[in-house]
Protein backbone atom coordinates (compact mmCIF):
# COMPACT_ATOMS: atom_id res chain seq x y z
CA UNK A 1 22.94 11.21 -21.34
CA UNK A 2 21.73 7.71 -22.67
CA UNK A 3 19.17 5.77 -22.34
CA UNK A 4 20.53 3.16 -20.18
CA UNK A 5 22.07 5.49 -17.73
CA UNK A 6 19.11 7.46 -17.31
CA UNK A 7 17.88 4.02 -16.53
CA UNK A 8 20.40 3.16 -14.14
CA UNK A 9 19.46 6.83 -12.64
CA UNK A 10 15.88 5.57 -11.93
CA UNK A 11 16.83 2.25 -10.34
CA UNK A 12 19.45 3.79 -7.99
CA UNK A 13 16.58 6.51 -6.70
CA UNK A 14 14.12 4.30 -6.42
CA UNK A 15 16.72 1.97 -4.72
CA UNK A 16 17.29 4.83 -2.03
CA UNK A 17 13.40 5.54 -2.11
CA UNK A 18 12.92 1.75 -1.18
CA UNK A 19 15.79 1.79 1.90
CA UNK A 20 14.24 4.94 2.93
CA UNK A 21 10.65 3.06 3.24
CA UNK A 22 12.02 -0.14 4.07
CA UNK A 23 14.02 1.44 7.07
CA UNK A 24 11.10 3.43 8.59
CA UNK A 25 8.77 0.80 8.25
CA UNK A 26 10.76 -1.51 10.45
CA UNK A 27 11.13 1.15 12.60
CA UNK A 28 7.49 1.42 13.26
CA UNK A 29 6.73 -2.14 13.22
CA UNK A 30 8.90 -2.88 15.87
CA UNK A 31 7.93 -0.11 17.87
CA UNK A 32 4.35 -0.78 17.68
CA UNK A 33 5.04 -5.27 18.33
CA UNK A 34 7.61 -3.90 21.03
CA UNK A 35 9.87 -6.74 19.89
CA UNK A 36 12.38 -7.70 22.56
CA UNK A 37 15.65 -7.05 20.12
CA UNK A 38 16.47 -3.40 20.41
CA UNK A 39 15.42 -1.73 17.19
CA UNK A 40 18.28 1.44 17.01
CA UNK A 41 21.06 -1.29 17.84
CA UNK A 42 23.75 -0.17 16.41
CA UNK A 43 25.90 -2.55 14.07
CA UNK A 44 28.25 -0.88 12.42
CA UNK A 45 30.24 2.41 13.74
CA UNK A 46 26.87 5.40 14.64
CA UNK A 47 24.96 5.02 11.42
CA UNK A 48 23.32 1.63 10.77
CA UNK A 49 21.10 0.26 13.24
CA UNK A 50 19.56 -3.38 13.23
CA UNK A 51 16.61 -2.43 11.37
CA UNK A 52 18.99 -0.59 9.03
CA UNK A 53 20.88 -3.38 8.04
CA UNK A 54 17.30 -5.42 7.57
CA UNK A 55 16.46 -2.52 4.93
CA UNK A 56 19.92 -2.77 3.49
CA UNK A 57 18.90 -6.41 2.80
CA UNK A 58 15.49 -6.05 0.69
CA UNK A 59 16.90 -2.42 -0.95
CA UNK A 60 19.48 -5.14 -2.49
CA UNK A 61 17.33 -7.88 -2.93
CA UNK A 62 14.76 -6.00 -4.50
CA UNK A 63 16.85 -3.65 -7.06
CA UNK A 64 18.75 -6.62 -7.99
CA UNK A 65 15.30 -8.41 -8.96
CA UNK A 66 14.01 -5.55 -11.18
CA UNK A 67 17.27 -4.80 -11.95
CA UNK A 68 17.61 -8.36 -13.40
CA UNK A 69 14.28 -8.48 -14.84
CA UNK A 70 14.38 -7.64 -18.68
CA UNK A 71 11.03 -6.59 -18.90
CA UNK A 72 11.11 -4.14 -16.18
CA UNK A 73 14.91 -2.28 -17.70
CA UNK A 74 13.24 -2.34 -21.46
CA UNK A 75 10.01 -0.05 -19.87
CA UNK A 76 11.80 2.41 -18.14
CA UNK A 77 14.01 2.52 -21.22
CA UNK A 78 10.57 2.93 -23.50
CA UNK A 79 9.32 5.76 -20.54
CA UNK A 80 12.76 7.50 -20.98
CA UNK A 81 12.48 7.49 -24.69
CA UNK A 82 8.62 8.17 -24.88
CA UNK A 83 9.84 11.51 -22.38
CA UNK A 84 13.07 12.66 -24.11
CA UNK A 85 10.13 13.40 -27.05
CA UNK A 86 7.51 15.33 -24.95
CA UNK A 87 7.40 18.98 -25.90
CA UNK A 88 7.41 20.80 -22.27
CA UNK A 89 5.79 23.82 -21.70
CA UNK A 90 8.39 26.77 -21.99
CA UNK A 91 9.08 29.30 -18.55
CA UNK A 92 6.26 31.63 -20.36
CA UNK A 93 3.70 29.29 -20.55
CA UNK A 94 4.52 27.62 -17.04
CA UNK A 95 4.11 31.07 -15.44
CA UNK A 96 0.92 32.27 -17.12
CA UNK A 97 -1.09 28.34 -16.34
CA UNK A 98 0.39 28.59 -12.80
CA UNK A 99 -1.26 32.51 -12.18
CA UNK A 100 -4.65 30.62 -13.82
CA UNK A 101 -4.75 28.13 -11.47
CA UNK A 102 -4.20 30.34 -8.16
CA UNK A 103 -6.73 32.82 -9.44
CA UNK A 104 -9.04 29.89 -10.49
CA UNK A 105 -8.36 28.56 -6.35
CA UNK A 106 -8.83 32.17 -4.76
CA UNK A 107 -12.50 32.82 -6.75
CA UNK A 108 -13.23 29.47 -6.19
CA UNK A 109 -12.61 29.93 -2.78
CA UNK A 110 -14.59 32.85 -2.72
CA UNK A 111 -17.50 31.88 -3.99
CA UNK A 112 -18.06 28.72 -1.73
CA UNK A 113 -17.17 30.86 1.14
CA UNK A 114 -20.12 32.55 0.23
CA UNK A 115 -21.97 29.78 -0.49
CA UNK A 116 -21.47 28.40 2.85
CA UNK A 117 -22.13 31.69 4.88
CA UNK A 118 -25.67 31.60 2.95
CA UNK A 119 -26.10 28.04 3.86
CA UNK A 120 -25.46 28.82 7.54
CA UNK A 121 -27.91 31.92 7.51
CA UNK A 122 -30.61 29.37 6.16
CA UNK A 123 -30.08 26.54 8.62
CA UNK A 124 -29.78 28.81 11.17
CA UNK A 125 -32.65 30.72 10.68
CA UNK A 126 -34.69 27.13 9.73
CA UNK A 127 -33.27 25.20 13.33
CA UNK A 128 -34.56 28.56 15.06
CA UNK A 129 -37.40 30.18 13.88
CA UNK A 130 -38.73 32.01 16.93
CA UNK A 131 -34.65 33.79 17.67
């Protein structure tokens, strides 16, 4: 795949990402202002609602203003290139740093669970002396 439509990739997800955040936003602005116009009214057919269509609006707006932007399409080109040359880690590697890290968690865990019960022994035993 190119460049540019690997480019055109990331503006259309972050185009549904925005509509997703624009939508409940809304959603939960007008529920907390109460706002007298109904916020799930429908407008067209069982799937967009008022605040919906209001989402619709900036999801456009915005995408078409990065999307128009030069500077913005010639970075994520330069990200795109700068990541079609990063060496990833093969399956192997993945695997073996992944079984590190939960091992890592689990005696990590451990030992402030120990830590703790110590702690607890101590201030309990300082906070009542006489028990």
């Amino acid at each position: 795949m190119t460049i540019s439509k690997w480019v055109n990739l990331i503006y259309a997800c972050g185009a549904i990402l925005a509509y997703i955040t624009f939508s409940k936003t809304l959603e939960w602005i007008w529920a907390i202002w109460g706002s007298s116009l109904p916020v799930n009214q429908q407008i067209i057919g069982n799937t967009l609602t008022l605040t919906g269509l209001i989402a619709l609006g900036l999801t456009v707006a915005l995408t078409l203003y990065f999307y128009r932007k030069p500077g913005a399409f010639s970075y994520l080109g330069e990200v795109v290139s700068e990541l079609q040359r990063v060496t990833w880690p093969s399956i192997d590697e993945t695997k073996r740093s992944t079984l590190i890290v939960i091992v890592f968690t689990i005696v990590l865990s451990a030992y402030l669970a120990v830590f703790d019960w110590v702690w607890k022994l101590v201030t309990d035993f300082l906070i009542s002396p006489g028990a």
